[in-house]
Protein backbone atom coordinates (compact mmCIF):
# COMPACT_ATOMS: atom_id res chain seq x y z
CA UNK A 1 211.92 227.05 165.47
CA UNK A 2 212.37 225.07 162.45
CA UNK A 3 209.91 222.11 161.18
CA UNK A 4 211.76 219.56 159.13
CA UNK A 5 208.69 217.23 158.11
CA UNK A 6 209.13 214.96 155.34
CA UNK A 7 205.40 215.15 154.30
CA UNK A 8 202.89 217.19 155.18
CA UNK A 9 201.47 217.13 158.68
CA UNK A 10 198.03 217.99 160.52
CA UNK A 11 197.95 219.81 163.82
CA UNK A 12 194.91 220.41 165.68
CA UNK A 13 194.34 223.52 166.13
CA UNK A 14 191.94 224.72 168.95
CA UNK A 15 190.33 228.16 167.27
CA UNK A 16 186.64 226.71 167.61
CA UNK A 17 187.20 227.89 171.87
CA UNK A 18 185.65 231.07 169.92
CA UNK A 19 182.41 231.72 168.74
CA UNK A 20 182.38 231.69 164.75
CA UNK A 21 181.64 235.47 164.81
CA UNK A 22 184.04 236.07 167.34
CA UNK A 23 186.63 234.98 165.33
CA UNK A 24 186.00 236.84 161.80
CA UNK A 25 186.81 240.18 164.40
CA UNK A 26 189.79 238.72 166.30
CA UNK A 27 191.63 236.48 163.52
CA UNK A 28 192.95 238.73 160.96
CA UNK A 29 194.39 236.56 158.12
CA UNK A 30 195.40 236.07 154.24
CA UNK A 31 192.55 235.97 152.24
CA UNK A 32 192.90 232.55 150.28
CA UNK A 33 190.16 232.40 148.35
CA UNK A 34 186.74 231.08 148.77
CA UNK A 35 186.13 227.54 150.88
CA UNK A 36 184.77 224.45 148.77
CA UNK A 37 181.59 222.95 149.48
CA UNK A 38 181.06 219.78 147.26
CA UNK A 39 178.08 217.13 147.45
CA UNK A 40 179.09 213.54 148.52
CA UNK A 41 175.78 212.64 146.12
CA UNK A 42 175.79 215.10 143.12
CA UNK A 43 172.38 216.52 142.01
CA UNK A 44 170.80 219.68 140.90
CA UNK A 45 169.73 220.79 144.59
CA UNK A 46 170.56 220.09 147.97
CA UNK A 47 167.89 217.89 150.16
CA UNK A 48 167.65 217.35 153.96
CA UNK A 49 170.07 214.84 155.39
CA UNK A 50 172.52 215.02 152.30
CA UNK A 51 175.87 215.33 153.31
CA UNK A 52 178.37 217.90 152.01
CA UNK A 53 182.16 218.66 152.21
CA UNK A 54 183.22 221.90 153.58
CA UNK A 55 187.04 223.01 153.59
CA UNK A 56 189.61 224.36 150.93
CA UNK A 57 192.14 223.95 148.46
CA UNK A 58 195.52 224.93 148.31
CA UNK A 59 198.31 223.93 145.44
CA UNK A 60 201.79 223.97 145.36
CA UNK A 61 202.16 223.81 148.99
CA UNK A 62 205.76 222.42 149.63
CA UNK A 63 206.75 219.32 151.45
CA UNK A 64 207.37 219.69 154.85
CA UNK A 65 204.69 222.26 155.34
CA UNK A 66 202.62 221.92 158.45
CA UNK A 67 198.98 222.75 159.08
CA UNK A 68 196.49 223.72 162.17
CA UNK A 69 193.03 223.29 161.41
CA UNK A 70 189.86 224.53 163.39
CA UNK A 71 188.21 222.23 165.71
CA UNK A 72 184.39 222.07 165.26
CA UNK A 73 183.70 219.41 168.09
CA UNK A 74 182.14 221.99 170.35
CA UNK A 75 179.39 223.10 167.22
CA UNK A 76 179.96 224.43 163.68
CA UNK A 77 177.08 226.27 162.71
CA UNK A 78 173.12 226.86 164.14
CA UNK A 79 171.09 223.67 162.08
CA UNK A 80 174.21 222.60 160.22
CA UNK A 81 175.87 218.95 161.54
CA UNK A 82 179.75 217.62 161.80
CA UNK A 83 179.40 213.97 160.33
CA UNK A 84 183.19 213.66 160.16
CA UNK A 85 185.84 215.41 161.57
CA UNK A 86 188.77 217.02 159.12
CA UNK A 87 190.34 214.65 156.57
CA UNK A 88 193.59 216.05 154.45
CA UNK A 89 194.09 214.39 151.20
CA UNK A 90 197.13 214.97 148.76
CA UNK A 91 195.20 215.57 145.26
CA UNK A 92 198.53 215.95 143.16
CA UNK A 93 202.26 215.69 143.37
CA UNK A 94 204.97 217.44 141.30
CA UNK A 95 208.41 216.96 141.34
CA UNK A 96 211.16 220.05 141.99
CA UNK A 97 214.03 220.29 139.77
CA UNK A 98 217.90 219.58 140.78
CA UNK A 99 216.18 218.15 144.13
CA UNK A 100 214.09 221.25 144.86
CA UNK A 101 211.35 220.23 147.82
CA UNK A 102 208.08 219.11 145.69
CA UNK A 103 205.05 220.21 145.11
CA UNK A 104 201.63 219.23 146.33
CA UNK A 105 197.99 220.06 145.51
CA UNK A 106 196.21 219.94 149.31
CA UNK A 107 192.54 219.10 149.57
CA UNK A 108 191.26 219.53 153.16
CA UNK A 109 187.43 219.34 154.49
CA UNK A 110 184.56 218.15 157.10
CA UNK A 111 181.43 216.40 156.33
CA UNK A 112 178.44 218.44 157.07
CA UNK A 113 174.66 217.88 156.82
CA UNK A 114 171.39 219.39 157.82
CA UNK A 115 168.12 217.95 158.76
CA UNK A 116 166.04 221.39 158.52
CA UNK A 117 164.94 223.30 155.17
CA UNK A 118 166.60 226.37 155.24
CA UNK A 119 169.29 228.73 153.87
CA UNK A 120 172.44 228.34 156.47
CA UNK A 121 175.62 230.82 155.56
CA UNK A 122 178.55 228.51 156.92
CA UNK A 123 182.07 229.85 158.71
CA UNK A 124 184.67 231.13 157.07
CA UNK A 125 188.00 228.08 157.07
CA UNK A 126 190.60 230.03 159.41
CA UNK A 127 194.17 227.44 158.62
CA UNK A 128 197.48 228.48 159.96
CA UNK A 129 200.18 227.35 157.53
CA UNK A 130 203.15 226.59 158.74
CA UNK A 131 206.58 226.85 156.64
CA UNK A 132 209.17 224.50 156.47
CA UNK A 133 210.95 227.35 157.18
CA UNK A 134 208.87 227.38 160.75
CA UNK A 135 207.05 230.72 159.18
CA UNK A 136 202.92 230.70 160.42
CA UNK A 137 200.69 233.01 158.79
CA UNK A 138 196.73 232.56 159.12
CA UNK A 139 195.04 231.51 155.65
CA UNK A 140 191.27 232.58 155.36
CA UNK A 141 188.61 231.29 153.26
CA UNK A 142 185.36 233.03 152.57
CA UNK A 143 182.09 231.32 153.39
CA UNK A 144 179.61 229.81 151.40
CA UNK A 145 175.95 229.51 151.76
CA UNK A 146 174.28 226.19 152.30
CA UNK A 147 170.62 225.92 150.90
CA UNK A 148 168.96 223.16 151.96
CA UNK A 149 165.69 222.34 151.22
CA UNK A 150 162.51 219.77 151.23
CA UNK A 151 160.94 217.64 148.06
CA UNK A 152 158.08 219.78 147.23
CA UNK A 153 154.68 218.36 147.40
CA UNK A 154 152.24 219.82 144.81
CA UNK A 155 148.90 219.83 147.31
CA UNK A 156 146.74 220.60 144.30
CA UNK A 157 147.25 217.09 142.80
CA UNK A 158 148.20 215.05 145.72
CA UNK A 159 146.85 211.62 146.69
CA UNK A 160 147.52 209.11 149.11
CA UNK A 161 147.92 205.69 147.62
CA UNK A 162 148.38 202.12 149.42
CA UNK A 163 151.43 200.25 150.11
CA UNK A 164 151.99 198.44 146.84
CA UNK A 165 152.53 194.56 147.13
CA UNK A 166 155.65 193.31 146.68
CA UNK A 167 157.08 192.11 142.41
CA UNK A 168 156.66 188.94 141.63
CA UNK A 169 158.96 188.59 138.61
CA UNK A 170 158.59 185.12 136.51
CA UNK A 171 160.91 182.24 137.77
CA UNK A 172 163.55 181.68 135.03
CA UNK A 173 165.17 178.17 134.47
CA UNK A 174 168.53 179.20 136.16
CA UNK A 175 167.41 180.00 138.50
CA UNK A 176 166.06 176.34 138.91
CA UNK A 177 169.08 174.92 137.84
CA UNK A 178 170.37 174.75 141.98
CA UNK A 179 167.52 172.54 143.05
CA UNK A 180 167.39 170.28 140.28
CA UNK A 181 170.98 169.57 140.87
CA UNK A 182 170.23 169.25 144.42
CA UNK A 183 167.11 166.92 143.81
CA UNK A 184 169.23 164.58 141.07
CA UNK A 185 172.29 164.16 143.23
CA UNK A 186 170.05 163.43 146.66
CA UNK A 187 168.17 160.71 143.81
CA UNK A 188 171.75 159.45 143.42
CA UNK A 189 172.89 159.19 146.65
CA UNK A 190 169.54 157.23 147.67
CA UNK A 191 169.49 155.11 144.66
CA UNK A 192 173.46 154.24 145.69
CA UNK A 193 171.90 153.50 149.41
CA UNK A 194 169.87 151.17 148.45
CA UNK A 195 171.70 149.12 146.01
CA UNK A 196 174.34 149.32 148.43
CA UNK A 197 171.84 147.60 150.91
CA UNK A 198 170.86 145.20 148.66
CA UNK A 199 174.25 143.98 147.61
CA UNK A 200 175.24 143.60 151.54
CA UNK A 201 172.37 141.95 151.88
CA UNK A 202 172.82 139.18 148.96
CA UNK A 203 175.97 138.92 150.32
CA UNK A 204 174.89 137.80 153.84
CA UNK A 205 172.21 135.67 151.91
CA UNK A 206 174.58 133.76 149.72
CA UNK A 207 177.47 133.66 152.90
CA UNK A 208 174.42 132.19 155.12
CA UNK A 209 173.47 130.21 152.54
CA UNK A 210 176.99 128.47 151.90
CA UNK A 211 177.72 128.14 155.26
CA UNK A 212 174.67 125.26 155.23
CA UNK A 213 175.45 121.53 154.21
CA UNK A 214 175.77 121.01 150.83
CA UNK A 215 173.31 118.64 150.55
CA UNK A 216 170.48 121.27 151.92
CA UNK A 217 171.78 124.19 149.39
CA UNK A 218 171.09 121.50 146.57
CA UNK A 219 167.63 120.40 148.07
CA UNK A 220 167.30 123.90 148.16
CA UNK A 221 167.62 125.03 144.98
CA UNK A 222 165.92 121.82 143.52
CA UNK A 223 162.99 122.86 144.86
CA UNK A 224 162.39 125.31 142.70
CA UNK A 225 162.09 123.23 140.23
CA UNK A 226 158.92 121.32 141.57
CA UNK A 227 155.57 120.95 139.41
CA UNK A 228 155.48 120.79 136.13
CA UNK A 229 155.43 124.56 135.09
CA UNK A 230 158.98 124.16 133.26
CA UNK A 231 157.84 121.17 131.08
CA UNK A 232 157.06 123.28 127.91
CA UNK A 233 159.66 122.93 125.13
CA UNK A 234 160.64 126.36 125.27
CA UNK A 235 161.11 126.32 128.99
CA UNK A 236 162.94 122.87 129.16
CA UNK A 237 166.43 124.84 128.73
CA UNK A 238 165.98 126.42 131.86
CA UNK A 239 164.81 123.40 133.55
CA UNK A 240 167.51 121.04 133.12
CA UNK A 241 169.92 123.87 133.35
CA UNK A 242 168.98 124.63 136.90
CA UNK A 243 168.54 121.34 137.90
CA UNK A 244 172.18 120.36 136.85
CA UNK A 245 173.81 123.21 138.19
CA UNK A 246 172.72 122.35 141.48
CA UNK A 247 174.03 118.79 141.17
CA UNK A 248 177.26 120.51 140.00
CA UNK A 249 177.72 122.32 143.11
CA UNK A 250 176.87 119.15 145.54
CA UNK A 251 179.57 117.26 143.09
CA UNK A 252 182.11 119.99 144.04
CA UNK A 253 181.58 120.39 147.33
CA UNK A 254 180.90 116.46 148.24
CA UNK A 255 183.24 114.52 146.03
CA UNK A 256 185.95 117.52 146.17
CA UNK A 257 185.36 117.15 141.47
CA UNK A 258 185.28 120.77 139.76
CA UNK A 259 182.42 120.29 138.07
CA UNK A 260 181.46 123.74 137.65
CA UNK A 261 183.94 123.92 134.62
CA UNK A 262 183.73 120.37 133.37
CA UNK A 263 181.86 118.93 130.59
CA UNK A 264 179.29 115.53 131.27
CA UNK A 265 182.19 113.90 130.27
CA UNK A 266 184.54 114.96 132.51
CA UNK A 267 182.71 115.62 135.70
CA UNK A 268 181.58 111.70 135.33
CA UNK A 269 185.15 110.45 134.74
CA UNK A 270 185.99 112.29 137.71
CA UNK A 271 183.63 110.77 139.81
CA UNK A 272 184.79 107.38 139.05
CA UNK A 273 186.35 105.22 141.67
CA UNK A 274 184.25 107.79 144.20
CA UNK A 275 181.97 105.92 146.48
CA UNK A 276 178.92 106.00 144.48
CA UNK A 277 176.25 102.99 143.98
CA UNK A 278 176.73 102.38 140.23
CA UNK A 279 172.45 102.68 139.88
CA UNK A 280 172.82 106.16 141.32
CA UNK A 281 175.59 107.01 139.09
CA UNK A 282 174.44 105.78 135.79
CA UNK A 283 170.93 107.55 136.57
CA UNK A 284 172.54 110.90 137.09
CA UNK A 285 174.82 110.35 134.07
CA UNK A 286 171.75 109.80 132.20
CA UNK A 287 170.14 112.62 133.65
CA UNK A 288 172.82 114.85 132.49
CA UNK A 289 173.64 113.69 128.79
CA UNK A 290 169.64 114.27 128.13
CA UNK A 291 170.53 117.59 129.23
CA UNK A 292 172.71 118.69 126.98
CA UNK A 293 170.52 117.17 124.25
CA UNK A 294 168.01 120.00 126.04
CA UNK A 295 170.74 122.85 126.16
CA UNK A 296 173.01 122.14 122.87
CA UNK A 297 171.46 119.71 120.52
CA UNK A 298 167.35 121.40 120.77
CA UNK A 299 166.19 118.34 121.36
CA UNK A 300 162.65 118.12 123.53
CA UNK A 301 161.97 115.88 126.08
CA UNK A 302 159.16 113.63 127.22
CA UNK A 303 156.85 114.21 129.75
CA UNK A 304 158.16 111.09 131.46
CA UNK A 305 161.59 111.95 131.38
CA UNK A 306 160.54 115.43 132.59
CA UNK A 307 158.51 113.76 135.07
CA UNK A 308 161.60 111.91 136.86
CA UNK A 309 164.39 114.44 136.38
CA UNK A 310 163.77 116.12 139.44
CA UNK A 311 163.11 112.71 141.30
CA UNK A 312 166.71 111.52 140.12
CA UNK A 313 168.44 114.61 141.28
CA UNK A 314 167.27 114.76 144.54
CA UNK A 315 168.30 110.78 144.88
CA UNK A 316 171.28 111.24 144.17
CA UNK A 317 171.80 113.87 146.54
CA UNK A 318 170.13 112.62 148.98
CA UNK A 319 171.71 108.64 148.65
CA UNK A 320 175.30 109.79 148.21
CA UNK A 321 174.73 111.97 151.57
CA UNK A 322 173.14 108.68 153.60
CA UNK A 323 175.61 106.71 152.21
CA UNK A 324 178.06 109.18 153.51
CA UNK A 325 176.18 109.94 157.18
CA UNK A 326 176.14 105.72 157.53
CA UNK A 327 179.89 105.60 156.89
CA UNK A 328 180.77 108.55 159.39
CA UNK A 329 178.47 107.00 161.93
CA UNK A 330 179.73 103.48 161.49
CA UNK A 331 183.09 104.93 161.78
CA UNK A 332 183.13 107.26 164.71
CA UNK A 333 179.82 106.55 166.20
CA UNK A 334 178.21 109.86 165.48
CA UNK A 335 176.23 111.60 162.87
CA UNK A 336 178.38 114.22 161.01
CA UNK A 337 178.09 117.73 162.56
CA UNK A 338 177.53 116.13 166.05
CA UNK A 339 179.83 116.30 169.09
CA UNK A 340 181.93 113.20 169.39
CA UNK A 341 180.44 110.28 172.18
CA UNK A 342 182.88 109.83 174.86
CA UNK A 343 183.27 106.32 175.86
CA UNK A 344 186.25 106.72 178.72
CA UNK A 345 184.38 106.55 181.72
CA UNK A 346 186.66 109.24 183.34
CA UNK A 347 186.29 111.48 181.19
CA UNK A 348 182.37 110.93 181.13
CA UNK A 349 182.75 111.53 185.17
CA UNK A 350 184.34 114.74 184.35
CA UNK A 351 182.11 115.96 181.78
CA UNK A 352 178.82 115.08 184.02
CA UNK A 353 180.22 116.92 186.63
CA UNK A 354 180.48 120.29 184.17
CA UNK A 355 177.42 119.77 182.95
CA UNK A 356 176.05 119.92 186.64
């Protein structure tokens, strides 16, 4: 029978059905040197619970060569452990010449360990090799001996101490670094909230706000402007600037004049031929060339003419707005703003009998 493997392969091979000792008298094989036994965690001694690797080495075994190993799972040796089961590795590969089979170094073992102190002389490694020829001959390895043993305890200068507290080591900076970052960007994210919040809500302010008559919006805002806390010279500025802005805006909005980017000049030429009593008009004309004096030419104006530039802005507001409310209702019958009177008496019927 001829095995024609490609690489090499491992067969389990039952020879642990016999006692250890049992089978140094019935298996009579090649001696093939001594078996390996190599710490996993190299140090000067072995300790309880370190684990070993027990097995052999064999070079220049040729490709295609098959091996049966023993099988420990029934017990390997009194106060000595399996941890793993066999593992083959291929440690080196040579070449043949002129297509000659090649060569390999073969590295094969179990993981052992041992929880008692003691001195434990392991099995011999009993491997059948198997040619690629289909030859079998029995390859034995001598045993080693496994000392195992405690940390020693020198009783003369022994003491029991506590259970030491856990290191506190000093907090560095980078270590920081994370919850700063985490602290700034939450500080950004609520300082976005909240001027987000406050921008919607100027928004609905100023859309609620222009959604009112014009007339109100520039009562409104020359309210402000009440008392005579902006009568100083260095204050007048902002006085007469507010209180002509406002008019500008009721000029835009009621006589349909762009008076927000108009000169005196202009805004008043634009308003000519409008429906305006001339007293009203010439007062607020007046009103806003002493302005400009105010804003443009430093001038600095008299408590009387302080005194009745509010008065004259609200007038005119609140005239030109009667003036119009008279005309609508004179017109139509009703105030502007208010649902139109109905004067067919059929339709009157009709809408008394919805109502009820």
């Amino acid at each position: 029978m001829k095995f024609d493997f490609r690489f090499t392969v491992i067969l389990a091979f039952i020879l642990a059905q016999l006692p250890a000792a049992a089978q140094q008298d019935t298996i009579v094989g090649v001696k093939a040197g001594e078996a390996c036994l190599e710490q996993l965690q190299p140090r000067d001694s072995v300790l309880i619970a370190d684990q070993l690797k027990y097995g052999f080495e064999l070079d220049g075994v040729s490709e295609g060569t098959g091996f049966m190993l023993p099988d420990y799972s029934k017990g390997f040796c009194p106060g000595v452990e399996i941890v793993s089961q066999w593992s083959l590795d291929t440690v080196a590969v040579s070449r043949g010449k002129k297509k000659a089979p090649q060569k390999m170094d073969i590295r094969g073992s179990v993981t052992i360990t041992s929880f008692d102190e003691g001195r434990y002389e392991l099995p011999p490694v009993y491997v059948v090799r198997i040619s690629p020829e289909g030859v079998a001959d029995t390859l034995v390895f001598s045993p080693k001996v496994l000392d195992v043993r405690t940390m020693p305890v020198d009783t003369a200068k022994f003491e029991v101490h506590d259970i030491k507290g856990q290191i506190r080591y000093p907090l560095e900076f980078r270590e920081t670094l994370p919850y700063i970052g985490g602290a700034l960007l939450l500080a950004a994210i609520i300082l976005a909230a909240v001027w987000l919040t406050r921008k919607y809500l100027r928004k609905k302010s100023e859309d609620a706000a222009n959604s009112e008559p014009a007339h109100i919006r520039a009562l409104r805002k020359l309210d402000r402007f009440r008392g005579d806390s902006f009568w100083a010279p260095e204050k007048q500025k902002a006085f007469y600037s507010g209180i002509t802005d406002a008019l500008r805006e009721y000029i835009a909005s009621r006589f349909g004049v762009s008076a927000m980017e108009m000169t005196t000049k202009e805004i008043f030429d634009g308003l000519k031929g409008k429906d305006i009593r001339p007293d009203l008009y010439e007062e607020a004309k007046e009103l806003f060339e002493r302005a400009d004096f105010v804003k443009f030419a430093k001038y600095s104006a008299s408590r009387t003419e302080n005194a009745s530039a509010l008065p004259s802005a609200v007038r005119f507001v609140t005239m030109t707005y009667q003036e119009e409310l008279d005309q609508t209702t004179a017109e139509t019958g009703n105030a502007p703003g208010q649902p139109a009177l109905i004067t067919d008496n059929t339709a009157g019927d009709q809408t008394r009998k919805k109502e009820e």
